[in-house]
C-alpha atoms as a PDB file:
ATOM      1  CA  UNK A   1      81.144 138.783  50.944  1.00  0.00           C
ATOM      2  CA  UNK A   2      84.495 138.931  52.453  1.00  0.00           C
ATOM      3  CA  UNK A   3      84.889 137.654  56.058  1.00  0.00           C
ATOM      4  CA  UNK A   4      85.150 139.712  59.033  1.00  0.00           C
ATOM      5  CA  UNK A   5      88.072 138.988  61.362  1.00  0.00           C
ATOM      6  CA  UNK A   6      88.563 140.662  65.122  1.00  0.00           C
ATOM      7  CA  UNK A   7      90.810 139.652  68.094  1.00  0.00           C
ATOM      8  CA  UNK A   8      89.530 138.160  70.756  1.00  0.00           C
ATOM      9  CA  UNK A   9      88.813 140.960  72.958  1.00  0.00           C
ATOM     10  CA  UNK A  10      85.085 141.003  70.518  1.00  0.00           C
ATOM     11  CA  UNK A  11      84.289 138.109  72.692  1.00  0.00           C
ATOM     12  CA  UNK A  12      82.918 139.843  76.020  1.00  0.00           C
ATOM     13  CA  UNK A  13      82.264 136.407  77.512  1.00  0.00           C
ATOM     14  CA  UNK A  14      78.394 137.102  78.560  1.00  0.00           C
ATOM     15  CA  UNK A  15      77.498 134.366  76.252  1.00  0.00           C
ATOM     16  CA  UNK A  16      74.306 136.772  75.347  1.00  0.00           C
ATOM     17  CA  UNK A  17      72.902 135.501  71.921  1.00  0.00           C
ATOM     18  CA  UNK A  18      70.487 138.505  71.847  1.00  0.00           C
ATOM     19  CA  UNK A  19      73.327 140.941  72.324  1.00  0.00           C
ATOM     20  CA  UNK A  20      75.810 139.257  69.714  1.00  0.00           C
ATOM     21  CA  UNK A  21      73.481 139.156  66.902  1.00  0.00           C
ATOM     22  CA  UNK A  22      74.887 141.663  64.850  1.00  0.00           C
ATOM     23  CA  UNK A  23      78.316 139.722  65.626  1.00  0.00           C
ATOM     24  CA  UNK A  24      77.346 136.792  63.378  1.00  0.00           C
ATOM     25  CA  UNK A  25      80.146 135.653  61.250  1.00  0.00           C
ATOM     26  CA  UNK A  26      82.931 137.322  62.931  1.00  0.00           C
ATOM     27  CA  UNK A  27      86.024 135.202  63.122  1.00  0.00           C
ATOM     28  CA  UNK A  28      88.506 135.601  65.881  1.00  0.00           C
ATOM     29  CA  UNK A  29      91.107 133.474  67.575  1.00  0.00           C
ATOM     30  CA  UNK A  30      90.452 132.408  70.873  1.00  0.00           C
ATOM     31  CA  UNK A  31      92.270 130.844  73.702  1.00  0.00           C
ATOM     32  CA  UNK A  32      91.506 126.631  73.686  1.00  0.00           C
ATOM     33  CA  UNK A  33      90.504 127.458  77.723  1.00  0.00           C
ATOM     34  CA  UNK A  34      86.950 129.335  77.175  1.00  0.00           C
ATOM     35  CA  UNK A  35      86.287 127.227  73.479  1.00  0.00           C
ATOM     36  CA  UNK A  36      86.320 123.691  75.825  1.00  0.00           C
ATOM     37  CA  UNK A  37      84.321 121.706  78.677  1.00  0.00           C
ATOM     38  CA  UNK A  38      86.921 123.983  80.727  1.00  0.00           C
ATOM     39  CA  UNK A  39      84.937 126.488  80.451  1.00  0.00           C
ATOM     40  CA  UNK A  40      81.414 124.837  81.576  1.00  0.00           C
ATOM     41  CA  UNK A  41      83.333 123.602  84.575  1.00  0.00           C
ATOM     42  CA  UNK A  42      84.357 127.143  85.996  1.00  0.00           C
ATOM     43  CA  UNK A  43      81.463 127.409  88.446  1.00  0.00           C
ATOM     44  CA  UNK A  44      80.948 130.498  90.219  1.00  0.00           C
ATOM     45  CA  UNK A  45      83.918 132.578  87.519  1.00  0.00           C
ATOM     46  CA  UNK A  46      82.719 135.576  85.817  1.00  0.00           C
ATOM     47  CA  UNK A  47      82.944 135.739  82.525  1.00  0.00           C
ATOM     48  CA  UNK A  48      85.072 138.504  82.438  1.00  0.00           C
ATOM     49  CA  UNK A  49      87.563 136.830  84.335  1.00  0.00           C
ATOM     50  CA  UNK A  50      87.780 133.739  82.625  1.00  0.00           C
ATOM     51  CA  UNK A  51      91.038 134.959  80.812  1.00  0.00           C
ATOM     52  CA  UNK A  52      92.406 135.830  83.726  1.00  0.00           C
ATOM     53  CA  UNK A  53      91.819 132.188  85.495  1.00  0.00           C
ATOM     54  CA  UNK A  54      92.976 130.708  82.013  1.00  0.00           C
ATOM     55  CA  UNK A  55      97.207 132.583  81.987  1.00  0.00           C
ATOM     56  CA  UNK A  56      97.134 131.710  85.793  1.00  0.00           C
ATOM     57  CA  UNK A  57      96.173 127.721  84.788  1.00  0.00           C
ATOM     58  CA  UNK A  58      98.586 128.455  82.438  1.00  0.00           C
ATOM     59  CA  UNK A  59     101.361 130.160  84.770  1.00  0.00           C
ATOM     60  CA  UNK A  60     100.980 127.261  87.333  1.00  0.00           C
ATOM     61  CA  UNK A  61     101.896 124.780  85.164  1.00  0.00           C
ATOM     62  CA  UNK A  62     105.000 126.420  83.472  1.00  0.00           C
ATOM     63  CA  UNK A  63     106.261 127.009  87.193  1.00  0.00           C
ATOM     64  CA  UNK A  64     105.618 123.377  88.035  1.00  0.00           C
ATOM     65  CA  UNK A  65     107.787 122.663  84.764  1.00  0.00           C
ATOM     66  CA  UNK A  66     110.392 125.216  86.108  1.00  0.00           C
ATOM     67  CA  UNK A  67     110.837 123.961  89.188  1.00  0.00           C
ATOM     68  CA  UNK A  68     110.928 120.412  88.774  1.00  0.00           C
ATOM     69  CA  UNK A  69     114.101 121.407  86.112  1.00  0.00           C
ATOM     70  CA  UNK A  70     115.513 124.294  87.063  1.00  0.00           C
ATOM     71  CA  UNK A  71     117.738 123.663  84.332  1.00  0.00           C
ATOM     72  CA  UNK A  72     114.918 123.641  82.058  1.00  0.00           C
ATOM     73  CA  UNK A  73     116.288 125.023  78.481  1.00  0.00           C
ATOM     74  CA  UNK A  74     112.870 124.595  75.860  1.00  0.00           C
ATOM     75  CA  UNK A  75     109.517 123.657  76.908  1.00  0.00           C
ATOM     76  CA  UNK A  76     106.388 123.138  74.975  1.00  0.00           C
ATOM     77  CA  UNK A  77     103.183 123.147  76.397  1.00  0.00           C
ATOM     78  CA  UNK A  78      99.164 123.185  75.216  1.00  0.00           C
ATOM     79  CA  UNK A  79      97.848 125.129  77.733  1.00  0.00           C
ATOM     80  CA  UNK A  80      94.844 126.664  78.051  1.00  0.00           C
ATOM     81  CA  UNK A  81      95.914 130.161  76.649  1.00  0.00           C
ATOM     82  CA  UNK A  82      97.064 128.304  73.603  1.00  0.00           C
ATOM     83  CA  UNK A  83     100.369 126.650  72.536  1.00  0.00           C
ATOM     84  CA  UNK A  84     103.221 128.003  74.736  1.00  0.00           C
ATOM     85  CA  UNK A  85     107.076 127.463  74.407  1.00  0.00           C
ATOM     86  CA  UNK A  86     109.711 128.785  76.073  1.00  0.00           C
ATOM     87  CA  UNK A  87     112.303 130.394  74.377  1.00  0.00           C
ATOM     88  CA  UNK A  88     116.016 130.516  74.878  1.00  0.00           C
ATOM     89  CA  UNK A  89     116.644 133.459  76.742  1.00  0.00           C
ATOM     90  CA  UNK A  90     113.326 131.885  78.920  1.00  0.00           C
ATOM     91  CA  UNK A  91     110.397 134.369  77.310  1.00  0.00           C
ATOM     92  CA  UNK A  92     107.428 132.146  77.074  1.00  0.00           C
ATOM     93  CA  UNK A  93     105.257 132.628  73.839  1.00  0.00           C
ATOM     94  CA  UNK A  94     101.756 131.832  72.579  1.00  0.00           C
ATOM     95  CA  UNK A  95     101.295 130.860  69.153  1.00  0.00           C
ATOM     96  CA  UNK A  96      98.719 128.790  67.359  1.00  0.00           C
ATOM     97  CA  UNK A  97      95.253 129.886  68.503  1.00  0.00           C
ATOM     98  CA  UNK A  98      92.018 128.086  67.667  1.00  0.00           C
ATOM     99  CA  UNK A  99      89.330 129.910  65.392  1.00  0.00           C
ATOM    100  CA  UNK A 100      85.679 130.888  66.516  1.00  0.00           C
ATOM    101  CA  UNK A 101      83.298 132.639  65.071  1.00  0.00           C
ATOM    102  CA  UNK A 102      79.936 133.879  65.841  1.00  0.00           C
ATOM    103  CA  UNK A 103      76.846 132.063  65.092  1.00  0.00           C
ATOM    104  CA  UNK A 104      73.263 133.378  65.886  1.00  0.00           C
ATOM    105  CA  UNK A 105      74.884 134.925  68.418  1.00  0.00           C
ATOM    106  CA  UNK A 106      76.665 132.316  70.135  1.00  0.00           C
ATOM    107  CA  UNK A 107      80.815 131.817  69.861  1.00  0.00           C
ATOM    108  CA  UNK A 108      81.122 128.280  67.801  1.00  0.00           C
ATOM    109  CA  UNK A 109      84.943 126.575  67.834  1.00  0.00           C
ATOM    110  CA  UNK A 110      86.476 126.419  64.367  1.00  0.00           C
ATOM    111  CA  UNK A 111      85.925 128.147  61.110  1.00  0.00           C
ATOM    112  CA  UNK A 112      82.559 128.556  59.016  1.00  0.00           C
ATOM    113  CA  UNK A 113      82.115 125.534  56.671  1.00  0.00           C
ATOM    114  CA  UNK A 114      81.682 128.399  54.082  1.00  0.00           C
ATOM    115  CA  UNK A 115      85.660 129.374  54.794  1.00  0.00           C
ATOM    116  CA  UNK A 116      88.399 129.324  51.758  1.00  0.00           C
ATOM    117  CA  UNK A 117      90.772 127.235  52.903  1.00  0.00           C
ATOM    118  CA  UNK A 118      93.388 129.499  51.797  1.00  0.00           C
ATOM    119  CA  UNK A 119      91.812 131.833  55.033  1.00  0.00           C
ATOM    120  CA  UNK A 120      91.551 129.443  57.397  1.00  0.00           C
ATOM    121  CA  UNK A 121      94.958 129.546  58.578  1.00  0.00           C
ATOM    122  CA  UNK A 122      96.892 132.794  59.531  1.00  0.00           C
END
């Protein structure tokens, strides 16, 4: 069996283990933000724009880093879209995003215990 990999948009955010069944064992990186507690404690957010609330989390706190230095010539930051740093000519970057997969239909953090370790890292 050779593992199934996607991007994150395979995650529609409903949460609907009926409707994801056929998704079992698809891997995908996802941002930390919607595999945490962060997620449980965004009453009243749709699903679908849970990403959305996630690079604006994320935007705040780079502009609180900006302003405070102005100067400001490398930053690193784990935010809730995923590692960010900030590059010399000031484009900020995401890098290192958690695994999920799905599991009777549900999105589980980290890799399937069934993974080659020589797959578990991009």
């Amino acid at each position: 069996n050779l593992p199934i990999y996607a991007t994150s948009a395979i995650d529609a955010g409903t949460h609907d283990g009926v409707a994801d069944l056929d998704l079992d064992t698809v891997r995908f990186p996802e941002m930390p933000w919607l595999l945490s507690a962060h997620q449980a404690a965004q009453t009243g957010v749709e699903p679908m724009f849970a990403r959305m609330q996630a690079f604006g989390f994320d935007a705040y706190h780079i502009w609180q880093q900006l302003a405070a230095n102005p100067a400001l010539q490398e930053l690193h930051l784990a935010g809730a879209t995923g590692m960010l740093s900030m590059t010399p000519d000031g484009r900020i970057e995401r890098h290192d995003l958690p695994w999920a997969y799905f599991a009777n239909g549900r999105v589980v953090p980290g890799l399937p215990a069934d993974e080659p370790a020589s797959m578990a890292a991009p």
